[in-house]
Structure formats: structure tokens, C-alpha cells
N, C-alpha and C. Protein backbone atom coordinates (compact mmCIF):
# COMPACT_ATOMS: atom_id res chain seq x y z
N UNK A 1 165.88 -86.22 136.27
CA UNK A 1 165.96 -84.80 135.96
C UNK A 1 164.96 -84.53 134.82
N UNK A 2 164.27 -83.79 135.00
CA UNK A 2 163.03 -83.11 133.74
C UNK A 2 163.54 -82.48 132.15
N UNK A 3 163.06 -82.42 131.79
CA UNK A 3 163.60 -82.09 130.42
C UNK A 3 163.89 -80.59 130.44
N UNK A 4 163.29 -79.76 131.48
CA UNK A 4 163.11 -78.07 131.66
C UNK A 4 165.00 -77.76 131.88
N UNK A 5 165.35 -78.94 133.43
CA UNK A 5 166.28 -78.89 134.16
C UNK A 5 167.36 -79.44 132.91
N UNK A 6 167.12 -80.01 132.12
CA UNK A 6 168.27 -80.29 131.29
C UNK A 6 168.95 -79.11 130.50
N UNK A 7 167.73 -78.60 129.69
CA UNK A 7 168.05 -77.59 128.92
C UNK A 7 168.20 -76.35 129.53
N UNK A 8 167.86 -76.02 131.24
CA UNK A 8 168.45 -74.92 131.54
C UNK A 8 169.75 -75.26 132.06
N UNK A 9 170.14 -76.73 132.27
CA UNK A 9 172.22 -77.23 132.29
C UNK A 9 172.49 -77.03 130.97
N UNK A 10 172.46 -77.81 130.11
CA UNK A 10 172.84 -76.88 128.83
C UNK A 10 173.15 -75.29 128.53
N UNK A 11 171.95 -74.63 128.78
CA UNK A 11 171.84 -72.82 128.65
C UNK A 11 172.96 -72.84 128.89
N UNK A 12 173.11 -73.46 130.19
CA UNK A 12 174.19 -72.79 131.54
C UNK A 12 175.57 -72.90 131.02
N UNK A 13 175.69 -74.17 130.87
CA UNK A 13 176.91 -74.45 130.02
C UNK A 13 177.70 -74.32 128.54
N UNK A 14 176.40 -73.50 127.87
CA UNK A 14 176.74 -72.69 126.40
C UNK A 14 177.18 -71.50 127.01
N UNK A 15 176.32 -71.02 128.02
CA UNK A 15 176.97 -69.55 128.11
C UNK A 15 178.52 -69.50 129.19
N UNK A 16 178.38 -70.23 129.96
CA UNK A 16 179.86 -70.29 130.22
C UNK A 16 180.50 -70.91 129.71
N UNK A 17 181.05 -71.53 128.52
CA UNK A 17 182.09 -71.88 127.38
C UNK A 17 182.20 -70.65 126.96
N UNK A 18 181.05 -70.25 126.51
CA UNK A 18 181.25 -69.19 125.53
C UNK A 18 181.76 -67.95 126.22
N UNK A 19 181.62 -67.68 127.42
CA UNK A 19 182.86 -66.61 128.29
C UNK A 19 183.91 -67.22 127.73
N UNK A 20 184.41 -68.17 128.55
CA UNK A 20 185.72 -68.68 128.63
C UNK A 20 186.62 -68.82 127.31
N UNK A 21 185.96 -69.43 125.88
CA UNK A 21 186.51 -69.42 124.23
C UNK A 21 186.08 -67.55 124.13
N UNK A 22 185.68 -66.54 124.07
CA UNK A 22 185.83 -64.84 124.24
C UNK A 22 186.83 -64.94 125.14
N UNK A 23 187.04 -65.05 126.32
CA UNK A 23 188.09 -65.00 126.89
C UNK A 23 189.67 -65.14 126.37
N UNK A 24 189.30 -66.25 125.56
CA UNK A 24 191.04 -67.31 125.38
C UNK A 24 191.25 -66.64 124.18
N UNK A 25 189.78 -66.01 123.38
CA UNK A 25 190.11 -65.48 122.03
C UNK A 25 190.86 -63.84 121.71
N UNK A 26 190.55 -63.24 123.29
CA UNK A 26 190.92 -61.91 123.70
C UNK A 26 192.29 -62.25 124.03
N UNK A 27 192.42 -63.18 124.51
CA UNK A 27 194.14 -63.23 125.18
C UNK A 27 194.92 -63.56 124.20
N UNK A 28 194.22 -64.46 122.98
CA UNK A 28 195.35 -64.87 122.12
C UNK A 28 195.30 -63.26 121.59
N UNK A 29 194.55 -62.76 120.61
CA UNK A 29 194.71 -61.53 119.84
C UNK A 29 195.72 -60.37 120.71
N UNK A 30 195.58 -60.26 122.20
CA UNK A 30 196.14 -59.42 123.03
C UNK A 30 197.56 -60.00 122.67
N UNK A 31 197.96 -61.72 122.91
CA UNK A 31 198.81 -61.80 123.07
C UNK A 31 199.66 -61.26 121.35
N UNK A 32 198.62 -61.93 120.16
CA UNK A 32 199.46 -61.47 118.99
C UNK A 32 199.78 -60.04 118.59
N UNK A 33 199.00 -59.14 119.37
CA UNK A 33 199.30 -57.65 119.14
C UNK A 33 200.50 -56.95 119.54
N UNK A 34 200.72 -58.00 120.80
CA UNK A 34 202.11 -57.62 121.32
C UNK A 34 203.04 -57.86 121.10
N UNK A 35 203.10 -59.09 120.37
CA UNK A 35 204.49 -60.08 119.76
C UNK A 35 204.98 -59.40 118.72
N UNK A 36 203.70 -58.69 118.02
CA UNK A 36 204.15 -57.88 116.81
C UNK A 36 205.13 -56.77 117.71
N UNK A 37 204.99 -56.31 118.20
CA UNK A 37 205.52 -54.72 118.72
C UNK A 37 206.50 -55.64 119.82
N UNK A 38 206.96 -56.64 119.54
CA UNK A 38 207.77 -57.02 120.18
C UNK A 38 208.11 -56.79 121.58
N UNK A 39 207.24 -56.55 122.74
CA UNK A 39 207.24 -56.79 123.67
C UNK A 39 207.04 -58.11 124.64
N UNK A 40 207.61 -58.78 124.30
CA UNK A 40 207.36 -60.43 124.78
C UNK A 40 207.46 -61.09 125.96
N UNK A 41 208.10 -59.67 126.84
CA UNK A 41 208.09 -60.32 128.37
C UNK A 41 206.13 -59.88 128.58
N UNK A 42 205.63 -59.19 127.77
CA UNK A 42 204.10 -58.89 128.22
C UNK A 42 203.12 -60.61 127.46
N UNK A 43 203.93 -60.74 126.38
CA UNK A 43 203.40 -61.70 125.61
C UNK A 43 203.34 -63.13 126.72
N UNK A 44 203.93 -62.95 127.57
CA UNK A 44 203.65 -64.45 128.47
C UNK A 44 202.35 -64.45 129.56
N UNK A 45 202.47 -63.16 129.64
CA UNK A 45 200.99 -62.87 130.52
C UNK A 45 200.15 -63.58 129.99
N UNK A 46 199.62 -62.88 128.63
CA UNK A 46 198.58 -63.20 127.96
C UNK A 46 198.30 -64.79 127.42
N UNK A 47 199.68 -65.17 126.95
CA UNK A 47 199.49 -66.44 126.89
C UNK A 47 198.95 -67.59 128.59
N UNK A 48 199.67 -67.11 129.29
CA UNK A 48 199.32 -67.60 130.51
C UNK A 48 197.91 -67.96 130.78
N UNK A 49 196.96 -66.28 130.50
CA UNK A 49 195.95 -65.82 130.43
C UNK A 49 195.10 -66.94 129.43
N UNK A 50 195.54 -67.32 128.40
CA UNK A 50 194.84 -68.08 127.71
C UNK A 50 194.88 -69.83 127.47
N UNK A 51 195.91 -69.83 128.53
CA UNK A 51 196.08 -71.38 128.70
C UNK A 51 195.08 -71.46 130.15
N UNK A 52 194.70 -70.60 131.01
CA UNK A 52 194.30 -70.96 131.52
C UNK A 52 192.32 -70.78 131.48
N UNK A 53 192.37 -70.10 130.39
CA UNK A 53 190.86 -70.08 129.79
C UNK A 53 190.59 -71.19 128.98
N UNK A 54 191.69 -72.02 128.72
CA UNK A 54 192.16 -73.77 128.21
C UNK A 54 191.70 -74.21 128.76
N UNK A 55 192.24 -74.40 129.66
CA UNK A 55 192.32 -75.47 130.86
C UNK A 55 190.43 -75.48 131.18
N UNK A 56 189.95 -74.44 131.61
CA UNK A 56 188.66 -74.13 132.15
C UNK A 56 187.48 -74.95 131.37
N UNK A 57 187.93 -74.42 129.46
CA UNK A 57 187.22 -75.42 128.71
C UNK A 57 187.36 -76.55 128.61
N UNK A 58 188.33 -77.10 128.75
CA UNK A 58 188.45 -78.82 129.05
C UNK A 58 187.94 -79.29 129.99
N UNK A 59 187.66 -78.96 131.52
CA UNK A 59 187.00 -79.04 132.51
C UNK A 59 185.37 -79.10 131.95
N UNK A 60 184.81 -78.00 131.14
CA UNK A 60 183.89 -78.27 130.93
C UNK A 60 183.51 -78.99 129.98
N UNK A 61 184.44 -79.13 129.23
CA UNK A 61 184.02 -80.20 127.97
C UNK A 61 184.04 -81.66 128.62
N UNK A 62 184.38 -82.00 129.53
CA UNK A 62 185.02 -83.22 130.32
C UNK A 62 183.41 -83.48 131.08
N UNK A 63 183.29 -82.32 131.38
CA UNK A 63 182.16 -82.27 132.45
C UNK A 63 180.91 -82.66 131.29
N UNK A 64 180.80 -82.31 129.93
CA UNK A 64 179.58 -82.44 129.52
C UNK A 64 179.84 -83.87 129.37
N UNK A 65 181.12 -84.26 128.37
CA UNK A 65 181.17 -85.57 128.15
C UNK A 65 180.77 -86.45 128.89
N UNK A 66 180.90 -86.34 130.34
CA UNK A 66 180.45 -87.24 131.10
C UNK A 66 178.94 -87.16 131.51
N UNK A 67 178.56 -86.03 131.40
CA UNK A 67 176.93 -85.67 131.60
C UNK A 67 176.16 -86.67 130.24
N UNK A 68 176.59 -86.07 129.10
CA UNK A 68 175.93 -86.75 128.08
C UNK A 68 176.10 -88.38 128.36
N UNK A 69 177.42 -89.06 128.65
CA UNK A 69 177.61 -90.90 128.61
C UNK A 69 176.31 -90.90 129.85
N UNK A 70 177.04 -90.02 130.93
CA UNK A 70 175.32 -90.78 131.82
C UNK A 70 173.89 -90.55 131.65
N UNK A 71 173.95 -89.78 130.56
CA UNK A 71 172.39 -89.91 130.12
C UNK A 71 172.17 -90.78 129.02
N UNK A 72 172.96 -91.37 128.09
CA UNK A 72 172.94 -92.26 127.19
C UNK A 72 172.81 -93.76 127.82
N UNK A 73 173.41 -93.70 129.38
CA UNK A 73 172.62 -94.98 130.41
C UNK A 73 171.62 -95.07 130.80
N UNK A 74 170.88 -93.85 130.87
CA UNK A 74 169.54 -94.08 131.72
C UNK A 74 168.81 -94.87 130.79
């Protein structure tokens, strides 16, 4: 892979983390706005909402980790 193709996987993968942590950061604040005003059957949505913008970043953090070990073999 060329050095062009690396750093446009990288780009790729800064800018989709960075959806996904805006994402998880909107759901937590959504979720704390609501807890205040004590509506908490809404508060599980959001949490839901942000475990699964979790989950998404671990996938990709998993995914770089392993990108970076196999380039530290070549």
C-alpha cells in the first residue's frame, strides 16, 4: 500500500471516529438534560443511543489496532 493510500485510511478513519465520539457526546448531554427534568423512561433511549456509538468506536479502534500491528510487520 503507498504512503498516499495510507494517509487517505487514516483521513477516513479520523473522520469517522470523530462522527461517532459527536455522536456518543450528543447522546450523553441529551441523555443528561433529561435525567435532570426527570424524565427517565426517555433517558434510556439516549443512553442506548450512546452505547451504541460505543460499541462502533471500539470496532474502529480494534480495526486500527490491528492495521497499525500489521504494518509494524511489514
Amino acid at each position: 500500500m503507498s504512503t498516499s493510500d495510507d494517509v487517505q485510511k487514516r483521513n477516513a478513519f479520523a473522520a469517522c471516529a470523530e462522527f461517532r465520539i459527536e455522536g456518543l457526546e450528543a447522546s450523553l448531554h441529551h441523555a443528561r438534560e433529561i435525567a435532570v427534568r426527570d424524565e427517565l423512561g426517555v433517558v434510556g433511549h439516549y443512553i442506548a443511543e450512546a452505547q451504541g456509538y460505543l460499541a462502533q468506536i471500539r470496532v474502529l479502534h480494534q480495526a486500527a489496532l490491528n492495521e497499525f500491528s500489521r504494518a509494524q510487520g511489514e
